[in-house]
PDB file of N, CA and C in Angstrom:
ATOM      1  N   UNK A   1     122.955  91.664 158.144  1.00  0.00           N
ATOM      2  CA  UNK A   1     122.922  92.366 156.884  1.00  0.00           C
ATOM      3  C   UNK A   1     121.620  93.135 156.786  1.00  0.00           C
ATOM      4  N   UNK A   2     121.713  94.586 156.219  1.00  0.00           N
ATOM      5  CA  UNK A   2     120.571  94.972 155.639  1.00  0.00           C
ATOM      6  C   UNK A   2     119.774  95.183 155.241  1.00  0.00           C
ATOM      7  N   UNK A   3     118.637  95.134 154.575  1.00  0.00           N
ATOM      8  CA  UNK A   3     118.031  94.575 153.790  1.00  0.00           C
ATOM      9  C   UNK A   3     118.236  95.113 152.400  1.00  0.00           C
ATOM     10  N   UNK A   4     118.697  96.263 152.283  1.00  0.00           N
ATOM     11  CA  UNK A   4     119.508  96.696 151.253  1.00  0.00           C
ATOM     12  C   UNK A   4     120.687  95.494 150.329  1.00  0.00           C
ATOM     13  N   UNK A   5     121.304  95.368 151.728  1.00  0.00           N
ATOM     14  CA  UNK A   5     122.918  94.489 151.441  1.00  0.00           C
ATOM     15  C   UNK A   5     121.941  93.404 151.121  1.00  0.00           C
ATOM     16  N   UNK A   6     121.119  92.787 151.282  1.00  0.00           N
ATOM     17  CA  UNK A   6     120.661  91.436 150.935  1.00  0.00           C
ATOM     18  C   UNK A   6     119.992  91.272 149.411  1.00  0.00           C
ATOM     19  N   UNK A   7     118.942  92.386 149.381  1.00  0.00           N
ATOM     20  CA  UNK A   7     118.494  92.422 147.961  1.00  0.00           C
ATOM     21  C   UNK A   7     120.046  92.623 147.121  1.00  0.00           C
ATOM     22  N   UNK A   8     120.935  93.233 147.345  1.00  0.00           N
ATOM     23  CA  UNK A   8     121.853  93.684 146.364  1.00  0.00           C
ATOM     24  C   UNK A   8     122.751  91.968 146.173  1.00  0.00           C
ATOM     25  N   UNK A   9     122.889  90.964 147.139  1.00  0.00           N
ATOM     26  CA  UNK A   9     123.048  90.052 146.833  1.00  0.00           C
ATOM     27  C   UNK A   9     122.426  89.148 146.166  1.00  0.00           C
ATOM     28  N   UNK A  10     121.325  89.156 146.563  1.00  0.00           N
ATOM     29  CA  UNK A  10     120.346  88.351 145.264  1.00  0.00           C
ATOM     30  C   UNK A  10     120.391  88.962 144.003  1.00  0.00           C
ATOM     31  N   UNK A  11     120.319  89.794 144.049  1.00  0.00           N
ATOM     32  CA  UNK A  11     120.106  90.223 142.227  1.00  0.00           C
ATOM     33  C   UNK A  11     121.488  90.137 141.897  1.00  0.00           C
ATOM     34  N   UNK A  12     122.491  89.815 142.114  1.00  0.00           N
ATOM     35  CA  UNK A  12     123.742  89.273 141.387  1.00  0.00           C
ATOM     36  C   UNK A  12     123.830  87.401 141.611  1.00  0.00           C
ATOM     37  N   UNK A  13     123.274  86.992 142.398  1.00  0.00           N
ATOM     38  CA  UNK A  13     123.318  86.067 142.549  1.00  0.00           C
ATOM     39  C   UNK A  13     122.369  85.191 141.160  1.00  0.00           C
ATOM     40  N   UNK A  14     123.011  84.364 140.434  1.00  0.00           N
ATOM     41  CA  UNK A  14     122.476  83.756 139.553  1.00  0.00           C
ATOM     42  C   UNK A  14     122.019  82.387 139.722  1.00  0.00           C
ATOM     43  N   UNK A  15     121.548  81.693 140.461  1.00  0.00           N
ATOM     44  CA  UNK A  15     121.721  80.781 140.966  1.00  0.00           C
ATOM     45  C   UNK A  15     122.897  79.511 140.836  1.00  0.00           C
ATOM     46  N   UNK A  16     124.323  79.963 140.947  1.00  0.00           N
ATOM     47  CA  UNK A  16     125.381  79.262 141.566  1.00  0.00           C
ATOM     48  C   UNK A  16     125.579  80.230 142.440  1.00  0.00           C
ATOM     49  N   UNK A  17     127.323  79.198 142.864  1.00  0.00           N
ATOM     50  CA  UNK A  17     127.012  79.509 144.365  1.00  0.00           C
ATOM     51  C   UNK A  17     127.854  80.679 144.243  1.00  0.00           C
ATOM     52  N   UNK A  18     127.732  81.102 145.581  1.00  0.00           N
ATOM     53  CA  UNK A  18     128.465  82.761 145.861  1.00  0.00           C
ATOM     54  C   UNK A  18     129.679  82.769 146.141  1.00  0.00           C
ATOM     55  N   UNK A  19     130.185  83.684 145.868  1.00  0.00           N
ATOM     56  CA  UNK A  19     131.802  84.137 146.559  1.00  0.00           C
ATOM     57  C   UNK A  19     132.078  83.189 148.023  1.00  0.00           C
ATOM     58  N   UNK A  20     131.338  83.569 148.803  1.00  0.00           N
ATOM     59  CA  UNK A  20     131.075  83.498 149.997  1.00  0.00           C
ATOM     60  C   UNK A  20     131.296  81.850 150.555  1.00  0.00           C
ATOM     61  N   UNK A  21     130.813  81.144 149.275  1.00  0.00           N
ATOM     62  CA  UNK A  21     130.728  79.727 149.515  1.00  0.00           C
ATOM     63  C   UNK A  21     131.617  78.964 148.728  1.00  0.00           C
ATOM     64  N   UNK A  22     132.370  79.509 147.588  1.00  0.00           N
ATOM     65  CA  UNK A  22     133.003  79.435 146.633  1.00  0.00           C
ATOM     66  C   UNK A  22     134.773  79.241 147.822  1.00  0.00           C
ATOM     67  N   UNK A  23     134.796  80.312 148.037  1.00  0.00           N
ATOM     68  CA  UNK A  23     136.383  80.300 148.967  1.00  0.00           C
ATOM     69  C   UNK A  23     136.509  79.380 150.122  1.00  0.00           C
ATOM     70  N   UNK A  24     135.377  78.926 151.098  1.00  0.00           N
ATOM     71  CA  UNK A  24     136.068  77.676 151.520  1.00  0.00           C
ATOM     72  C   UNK A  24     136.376  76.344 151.059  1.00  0.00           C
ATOM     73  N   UNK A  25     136.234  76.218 149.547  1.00  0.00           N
ATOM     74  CA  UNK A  25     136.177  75.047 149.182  1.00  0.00           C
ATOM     75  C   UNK A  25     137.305  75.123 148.792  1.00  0.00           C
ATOM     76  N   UNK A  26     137.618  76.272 148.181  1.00  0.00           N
ATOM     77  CA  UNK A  26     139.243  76.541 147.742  1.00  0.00           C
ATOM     78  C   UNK A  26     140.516  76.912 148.986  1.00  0.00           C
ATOM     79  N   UNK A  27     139.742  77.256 149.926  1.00  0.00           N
ATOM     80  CA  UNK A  27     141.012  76.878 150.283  1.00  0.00           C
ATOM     81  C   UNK A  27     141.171  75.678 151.367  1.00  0.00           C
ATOM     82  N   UNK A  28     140.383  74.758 151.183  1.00  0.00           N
ATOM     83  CA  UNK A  28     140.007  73.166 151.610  1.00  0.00           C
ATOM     84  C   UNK A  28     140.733  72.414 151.072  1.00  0.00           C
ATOM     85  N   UNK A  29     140.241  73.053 149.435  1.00  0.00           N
ATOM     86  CA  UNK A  29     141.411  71.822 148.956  1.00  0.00           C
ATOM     87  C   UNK A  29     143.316  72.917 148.469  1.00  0.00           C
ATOM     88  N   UNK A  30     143.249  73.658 148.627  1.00  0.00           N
ATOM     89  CA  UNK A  30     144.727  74.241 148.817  1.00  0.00           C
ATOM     90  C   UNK A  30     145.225  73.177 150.132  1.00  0.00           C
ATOM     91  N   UNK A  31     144.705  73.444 151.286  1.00  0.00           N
ATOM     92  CA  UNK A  31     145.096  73.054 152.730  1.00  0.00           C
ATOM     93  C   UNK A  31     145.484  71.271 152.200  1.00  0.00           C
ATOM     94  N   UNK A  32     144.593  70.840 150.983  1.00  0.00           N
ATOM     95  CA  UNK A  32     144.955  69.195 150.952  1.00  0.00           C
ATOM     96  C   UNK A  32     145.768  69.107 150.029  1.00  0.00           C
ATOM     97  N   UNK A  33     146.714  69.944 149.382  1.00  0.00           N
ATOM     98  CA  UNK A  33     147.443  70.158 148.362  1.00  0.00           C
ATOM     99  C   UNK A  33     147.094  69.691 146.996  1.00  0.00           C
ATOM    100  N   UNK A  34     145.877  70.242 146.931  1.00  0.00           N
ATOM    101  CA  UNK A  34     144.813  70.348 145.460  1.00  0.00           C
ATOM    102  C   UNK A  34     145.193  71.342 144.910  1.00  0.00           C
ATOM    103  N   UNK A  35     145.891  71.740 143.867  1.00  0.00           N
ATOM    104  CA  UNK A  35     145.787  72.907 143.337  1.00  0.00           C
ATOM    105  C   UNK A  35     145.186  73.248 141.879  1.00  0.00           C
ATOM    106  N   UNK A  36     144.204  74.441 141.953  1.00  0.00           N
ATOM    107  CA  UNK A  36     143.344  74.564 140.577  1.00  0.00           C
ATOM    108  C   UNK A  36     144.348  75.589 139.780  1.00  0.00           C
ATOM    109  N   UNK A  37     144.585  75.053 138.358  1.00  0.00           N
ATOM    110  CA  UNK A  37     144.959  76.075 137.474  1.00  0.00           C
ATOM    111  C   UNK A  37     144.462  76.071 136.346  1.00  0.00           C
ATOM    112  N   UNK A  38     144.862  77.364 135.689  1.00  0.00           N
ATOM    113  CA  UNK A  38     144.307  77.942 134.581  1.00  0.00           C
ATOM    114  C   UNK A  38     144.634  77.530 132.801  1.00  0.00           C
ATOM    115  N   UNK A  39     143.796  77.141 132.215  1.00  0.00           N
ATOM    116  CA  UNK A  39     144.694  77.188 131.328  1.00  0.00           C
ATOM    117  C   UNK A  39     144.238  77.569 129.879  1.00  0.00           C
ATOM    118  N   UNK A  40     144.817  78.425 128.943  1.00  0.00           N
ATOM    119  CA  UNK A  40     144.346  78.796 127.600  1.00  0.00           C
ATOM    120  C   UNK A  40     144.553  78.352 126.676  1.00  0.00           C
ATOM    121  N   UNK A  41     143.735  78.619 125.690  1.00  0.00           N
ATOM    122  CA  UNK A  41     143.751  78.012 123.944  1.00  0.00           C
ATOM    123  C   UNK A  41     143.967  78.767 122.911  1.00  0.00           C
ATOM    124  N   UNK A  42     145.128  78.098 122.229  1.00  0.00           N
ATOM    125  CA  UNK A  42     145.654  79.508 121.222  1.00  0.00           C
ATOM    126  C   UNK A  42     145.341  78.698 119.818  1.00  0.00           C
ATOM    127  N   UNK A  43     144.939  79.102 118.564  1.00  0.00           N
ATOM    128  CA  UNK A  43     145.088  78.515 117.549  1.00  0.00           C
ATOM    129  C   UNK A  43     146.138  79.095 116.304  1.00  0.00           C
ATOM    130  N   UNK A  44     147.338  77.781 116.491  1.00  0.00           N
ATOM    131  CA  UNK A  44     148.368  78.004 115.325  1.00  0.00           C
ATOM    132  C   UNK A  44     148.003  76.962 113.901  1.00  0.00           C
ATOM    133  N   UNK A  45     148.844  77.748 113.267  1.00  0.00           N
ATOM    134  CA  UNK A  45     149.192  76.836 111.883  1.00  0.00           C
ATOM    135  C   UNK A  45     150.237  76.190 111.901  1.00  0.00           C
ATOM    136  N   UNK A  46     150.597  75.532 110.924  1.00  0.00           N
ATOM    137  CA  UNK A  46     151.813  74.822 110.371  1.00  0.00           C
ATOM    138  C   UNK A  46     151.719  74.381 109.490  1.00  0.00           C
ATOM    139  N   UNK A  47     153.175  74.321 108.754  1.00  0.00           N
ATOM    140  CA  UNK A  47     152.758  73.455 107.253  1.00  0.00           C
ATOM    141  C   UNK A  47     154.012  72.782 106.737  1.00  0.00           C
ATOM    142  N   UNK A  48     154.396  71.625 106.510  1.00  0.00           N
ATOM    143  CA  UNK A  48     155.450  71.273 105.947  1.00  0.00           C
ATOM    144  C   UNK A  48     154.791  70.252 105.093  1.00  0.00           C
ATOM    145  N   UNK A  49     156.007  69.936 104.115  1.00  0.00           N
ATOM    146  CA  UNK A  49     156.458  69.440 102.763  1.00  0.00           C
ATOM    147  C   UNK A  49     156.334  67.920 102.964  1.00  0.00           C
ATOM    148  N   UNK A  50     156.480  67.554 103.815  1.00  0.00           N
ATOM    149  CA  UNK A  50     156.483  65.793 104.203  1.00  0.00           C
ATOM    150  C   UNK A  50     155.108  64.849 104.813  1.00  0.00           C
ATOM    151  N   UNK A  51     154.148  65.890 105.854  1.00  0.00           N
ATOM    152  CA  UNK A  51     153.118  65.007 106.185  1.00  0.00           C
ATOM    153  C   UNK A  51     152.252  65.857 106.747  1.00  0.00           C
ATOM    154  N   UNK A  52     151.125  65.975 107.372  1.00  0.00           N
ATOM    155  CA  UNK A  52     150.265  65.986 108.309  1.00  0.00           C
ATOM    156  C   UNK A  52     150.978  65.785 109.353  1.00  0.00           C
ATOM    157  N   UNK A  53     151.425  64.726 110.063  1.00  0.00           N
ATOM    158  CA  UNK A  53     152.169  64.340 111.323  1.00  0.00           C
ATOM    159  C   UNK A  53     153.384  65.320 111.206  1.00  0.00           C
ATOM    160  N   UNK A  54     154.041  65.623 110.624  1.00  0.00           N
ATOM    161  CA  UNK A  54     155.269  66.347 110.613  1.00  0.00           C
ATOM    162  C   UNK A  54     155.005  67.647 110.505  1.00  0.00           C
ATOM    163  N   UNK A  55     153.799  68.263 109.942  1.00  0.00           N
ATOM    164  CA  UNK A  55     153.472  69.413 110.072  1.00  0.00           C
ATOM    165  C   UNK A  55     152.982  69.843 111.809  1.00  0.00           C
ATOM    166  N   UNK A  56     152.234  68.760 112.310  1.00  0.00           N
ATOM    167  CA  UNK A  56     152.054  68.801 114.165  1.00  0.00           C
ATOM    168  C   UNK A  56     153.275  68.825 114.636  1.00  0.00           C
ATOM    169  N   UNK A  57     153.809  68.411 114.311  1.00  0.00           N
ATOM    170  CA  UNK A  57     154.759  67.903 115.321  1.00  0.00           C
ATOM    171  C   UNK A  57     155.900  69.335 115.317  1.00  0.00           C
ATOM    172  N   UNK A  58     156.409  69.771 113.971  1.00  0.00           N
ATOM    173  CA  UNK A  58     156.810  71.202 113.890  1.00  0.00           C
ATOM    174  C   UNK A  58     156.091  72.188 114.668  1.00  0.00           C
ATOM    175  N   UNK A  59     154.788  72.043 114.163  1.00  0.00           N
ATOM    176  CA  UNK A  59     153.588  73.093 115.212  1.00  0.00           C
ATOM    177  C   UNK A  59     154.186  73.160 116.382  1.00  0.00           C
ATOM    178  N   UNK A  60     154.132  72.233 117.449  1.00  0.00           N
ATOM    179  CA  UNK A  60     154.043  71.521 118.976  1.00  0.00           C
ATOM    180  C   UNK A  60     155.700  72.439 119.176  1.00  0.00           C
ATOM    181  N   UNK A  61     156.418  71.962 118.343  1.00  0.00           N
ATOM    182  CA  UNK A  61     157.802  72.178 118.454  1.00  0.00           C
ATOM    183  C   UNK A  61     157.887  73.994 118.245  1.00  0.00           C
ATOM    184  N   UNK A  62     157.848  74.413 117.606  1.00  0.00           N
ATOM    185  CA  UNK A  62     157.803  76.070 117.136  1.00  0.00           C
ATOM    186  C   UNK A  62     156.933  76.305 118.478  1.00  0.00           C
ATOM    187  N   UNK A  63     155.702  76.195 119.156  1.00  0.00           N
ATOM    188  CA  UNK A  63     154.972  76.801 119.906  1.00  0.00           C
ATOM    189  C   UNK A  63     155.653  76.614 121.353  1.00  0.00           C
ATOM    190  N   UNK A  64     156.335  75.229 121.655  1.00  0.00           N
ATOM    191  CA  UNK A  64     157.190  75.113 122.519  1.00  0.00           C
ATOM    192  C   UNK A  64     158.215  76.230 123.005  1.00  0.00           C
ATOM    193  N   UNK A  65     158.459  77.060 121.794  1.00  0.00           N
ATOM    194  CA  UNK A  65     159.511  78.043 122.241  1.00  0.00           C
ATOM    195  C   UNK A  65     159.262  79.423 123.465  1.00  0.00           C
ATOM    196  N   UNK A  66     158.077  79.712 122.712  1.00  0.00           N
ATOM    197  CA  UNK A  66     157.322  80.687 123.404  1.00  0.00           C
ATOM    198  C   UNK A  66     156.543  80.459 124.695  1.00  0.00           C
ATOM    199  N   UNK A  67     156.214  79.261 124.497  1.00  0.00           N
ATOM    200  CA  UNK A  67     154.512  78.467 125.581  1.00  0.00           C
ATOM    201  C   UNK A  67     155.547  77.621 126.844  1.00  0.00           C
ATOM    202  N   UNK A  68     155.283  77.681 127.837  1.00  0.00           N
ATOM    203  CA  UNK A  68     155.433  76.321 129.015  1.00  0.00           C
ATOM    204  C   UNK A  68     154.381  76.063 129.396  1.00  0.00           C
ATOM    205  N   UNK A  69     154.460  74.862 129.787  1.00  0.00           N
ATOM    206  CA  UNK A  69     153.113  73.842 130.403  1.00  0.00           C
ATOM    207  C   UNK A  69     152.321  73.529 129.172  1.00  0.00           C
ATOM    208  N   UNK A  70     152.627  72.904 127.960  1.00  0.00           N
ATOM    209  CA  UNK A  70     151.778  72.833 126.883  1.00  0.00           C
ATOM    210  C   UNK A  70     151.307  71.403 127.410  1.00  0.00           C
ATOM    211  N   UNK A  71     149.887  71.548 127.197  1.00  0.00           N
ATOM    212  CA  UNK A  71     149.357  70.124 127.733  1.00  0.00           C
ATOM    213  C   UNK A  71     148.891  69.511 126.570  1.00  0.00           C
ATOM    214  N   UNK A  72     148.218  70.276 126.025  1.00  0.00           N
ATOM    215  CA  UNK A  72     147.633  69.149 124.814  1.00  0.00           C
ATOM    216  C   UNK A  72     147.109  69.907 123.424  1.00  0.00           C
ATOM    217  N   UNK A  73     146.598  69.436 122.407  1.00  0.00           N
ATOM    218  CA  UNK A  73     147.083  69.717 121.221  1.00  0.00           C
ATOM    219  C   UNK A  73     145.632  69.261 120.283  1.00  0.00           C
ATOM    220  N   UNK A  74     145.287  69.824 119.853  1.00  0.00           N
ATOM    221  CA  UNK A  74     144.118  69.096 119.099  1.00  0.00           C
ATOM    222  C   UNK A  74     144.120  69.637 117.459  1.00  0.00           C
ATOM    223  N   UNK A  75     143.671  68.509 116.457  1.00  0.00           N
ATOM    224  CA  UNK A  75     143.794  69.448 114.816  1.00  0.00           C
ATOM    225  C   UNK A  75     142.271  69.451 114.517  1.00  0.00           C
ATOM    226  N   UNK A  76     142.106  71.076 114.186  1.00  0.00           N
ATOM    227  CA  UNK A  76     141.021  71.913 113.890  1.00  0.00           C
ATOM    228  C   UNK A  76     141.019  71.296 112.754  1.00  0.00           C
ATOM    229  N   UNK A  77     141.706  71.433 111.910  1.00  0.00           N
ATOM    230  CA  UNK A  77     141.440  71.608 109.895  1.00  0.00           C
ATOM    231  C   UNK A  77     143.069  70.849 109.496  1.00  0.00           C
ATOM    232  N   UNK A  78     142.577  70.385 108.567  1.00  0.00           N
ATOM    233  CA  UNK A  78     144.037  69.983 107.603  1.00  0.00           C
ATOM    234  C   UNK A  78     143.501  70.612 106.006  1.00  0.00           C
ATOM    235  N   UNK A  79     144.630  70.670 105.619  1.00  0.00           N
ATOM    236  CA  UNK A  79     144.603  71.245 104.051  1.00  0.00           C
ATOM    237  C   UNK A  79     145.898  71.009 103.517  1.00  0.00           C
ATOM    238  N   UNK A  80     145.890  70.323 101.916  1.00  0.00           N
ATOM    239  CA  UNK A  80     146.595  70.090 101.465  1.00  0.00           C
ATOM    240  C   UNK A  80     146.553  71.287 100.147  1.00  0.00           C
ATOM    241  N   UNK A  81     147.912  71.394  99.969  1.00  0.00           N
ATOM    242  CA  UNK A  81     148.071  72.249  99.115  1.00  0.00           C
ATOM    243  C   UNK A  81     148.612  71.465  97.699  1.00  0.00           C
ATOM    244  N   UNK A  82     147.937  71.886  96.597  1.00  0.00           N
ATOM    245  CA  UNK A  82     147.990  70.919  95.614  1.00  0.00           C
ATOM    246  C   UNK A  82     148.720  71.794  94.158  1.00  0.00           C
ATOM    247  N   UNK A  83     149.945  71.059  93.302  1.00  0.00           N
ATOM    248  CA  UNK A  83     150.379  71.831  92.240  1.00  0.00           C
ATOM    249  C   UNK A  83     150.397  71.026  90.912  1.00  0.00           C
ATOM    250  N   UNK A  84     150.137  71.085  89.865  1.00  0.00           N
ATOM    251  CA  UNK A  84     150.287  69.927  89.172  1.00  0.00           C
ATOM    252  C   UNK A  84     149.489  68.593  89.171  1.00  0.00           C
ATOM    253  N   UNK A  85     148.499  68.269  89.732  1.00  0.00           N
ATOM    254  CA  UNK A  85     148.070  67.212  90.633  1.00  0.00           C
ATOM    255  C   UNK A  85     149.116  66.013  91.296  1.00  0.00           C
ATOM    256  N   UNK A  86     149.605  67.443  92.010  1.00  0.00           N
ATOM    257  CA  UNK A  86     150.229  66.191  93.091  1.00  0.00           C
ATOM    258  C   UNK A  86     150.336  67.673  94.723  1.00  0.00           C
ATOM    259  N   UNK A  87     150.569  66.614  95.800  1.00  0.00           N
ATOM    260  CA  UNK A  87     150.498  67.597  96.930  1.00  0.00           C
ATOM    261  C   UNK A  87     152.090  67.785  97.206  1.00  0.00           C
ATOM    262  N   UNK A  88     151.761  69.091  97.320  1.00  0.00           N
ATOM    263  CA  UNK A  88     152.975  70.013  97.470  1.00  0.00           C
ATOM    264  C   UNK A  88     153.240  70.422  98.930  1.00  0.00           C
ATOM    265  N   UNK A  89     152.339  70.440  99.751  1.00  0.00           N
ATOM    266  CA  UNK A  89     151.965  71.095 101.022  1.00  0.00           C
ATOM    267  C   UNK A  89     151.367  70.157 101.707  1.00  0.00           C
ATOM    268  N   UNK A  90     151.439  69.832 103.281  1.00  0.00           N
ATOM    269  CA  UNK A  90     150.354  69.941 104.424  1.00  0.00           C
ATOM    270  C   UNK A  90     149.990  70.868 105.608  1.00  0.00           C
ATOM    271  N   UNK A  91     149.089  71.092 105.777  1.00  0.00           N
ATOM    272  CA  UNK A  91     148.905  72.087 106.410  1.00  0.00           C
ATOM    273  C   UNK A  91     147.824  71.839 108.020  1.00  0.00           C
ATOM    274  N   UNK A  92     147.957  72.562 108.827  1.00  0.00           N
ATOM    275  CA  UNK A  92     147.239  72.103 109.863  1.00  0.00           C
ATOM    276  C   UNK A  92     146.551  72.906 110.626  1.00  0.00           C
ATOM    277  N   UNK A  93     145.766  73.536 111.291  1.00  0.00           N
ATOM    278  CA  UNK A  93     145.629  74.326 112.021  1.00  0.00           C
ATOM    279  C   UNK A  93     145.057  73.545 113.292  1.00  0.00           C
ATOM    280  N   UNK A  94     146.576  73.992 114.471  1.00  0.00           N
ATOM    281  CA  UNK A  94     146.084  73.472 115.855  1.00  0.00           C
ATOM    282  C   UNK A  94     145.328  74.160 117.061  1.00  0.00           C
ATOM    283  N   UNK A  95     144.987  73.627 117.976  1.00  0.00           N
ATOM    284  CA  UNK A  95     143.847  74.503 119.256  1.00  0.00           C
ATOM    285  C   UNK A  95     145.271  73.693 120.220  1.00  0.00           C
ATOM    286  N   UNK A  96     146.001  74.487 121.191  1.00  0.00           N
ATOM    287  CA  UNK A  96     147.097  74.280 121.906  1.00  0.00           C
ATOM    288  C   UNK A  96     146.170  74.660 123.199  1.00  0.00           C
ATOM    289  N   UNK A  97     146.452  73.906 124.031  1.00  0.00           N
ATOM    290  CA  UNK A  97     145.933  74.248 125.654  1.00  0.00           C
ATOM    291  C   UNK A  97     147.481  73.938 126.308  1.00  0.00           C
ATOM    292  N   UNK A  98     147.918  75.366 126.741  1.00  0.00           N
ATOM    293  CA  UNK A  98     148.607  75.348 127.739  1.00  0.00           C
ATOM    294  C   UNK A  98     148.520  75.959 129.110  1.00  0.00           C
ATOM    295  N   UNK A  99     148.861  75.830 130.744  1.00  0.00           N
ATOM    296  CA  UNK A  99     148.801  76.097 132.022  1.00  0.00           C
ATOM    297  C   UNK A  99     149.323  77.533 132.168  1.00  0.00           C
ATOM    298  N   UNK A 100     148.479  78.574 132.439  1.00  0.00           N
ATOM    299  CA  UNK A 100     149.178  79.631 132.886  1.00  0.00           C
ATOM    300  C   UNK A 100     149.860  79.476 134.065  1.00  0.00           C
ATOM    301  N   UNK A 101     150.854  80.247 134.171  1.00  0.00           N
ATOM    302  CA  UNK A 101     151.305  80.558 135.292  1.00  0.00           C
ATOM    303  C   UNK A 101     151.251  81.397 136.303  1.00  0.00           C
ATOM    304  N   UNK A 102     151.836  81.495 137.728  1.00  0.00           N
ATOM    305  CA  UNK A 102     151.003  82.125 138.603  1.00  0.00           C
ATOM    306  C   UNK A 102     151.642  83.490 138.405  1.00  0.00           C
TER     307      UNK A 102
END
């Protein structure tokens, strides 16, 4: 290498590791049938008339339609919606992690 090509690697180099050192590990563990995937976080609502639990569980269910590979599910916020003093509403807002696909 150059000395050009070399400075131009260090100054991107942040101290982790490089491309360079990064791909035999991946495909080390491909070859051992390791496979790395991806996966994102979407945040929905929901709200039904009966619970907290029944408002998730609608969530999970409604997001199911659209989403595969939903792995897991976490509640951001609850809120009850109140009329009269009594609760009328539950409400939820979830963080969904599901597996992209290839």
């Amino acid at each position: 290498m150059g000395a050009r090509a070399s400075q131009a690697a260090t100054a991107v180099n942040c101290g982790g590791p490089t491309q360079l050192e990064i791909w035999p590990a991946i495909s080390e563990q491909r070859s051992k049938g390791v496979f790395m995937s991806v996966a994102r976080v979407i945040e929905i609502s929901s709200t039904s008339d009966k619970s907290f639990e029944n408002a998730i569980e609608q969530g999970i269910t409604r997001a199911s339609k659209n989403l595969r590979e939903i792995k897991s599910a976490w509640v951001k916020e609850q809120e009850v919606q109140v009329e009269s003093n009594k609760v009328v509403a539950y409400k939820v807002i979830l963080k969904v992690t599901f597996v992209l696909e290839d």
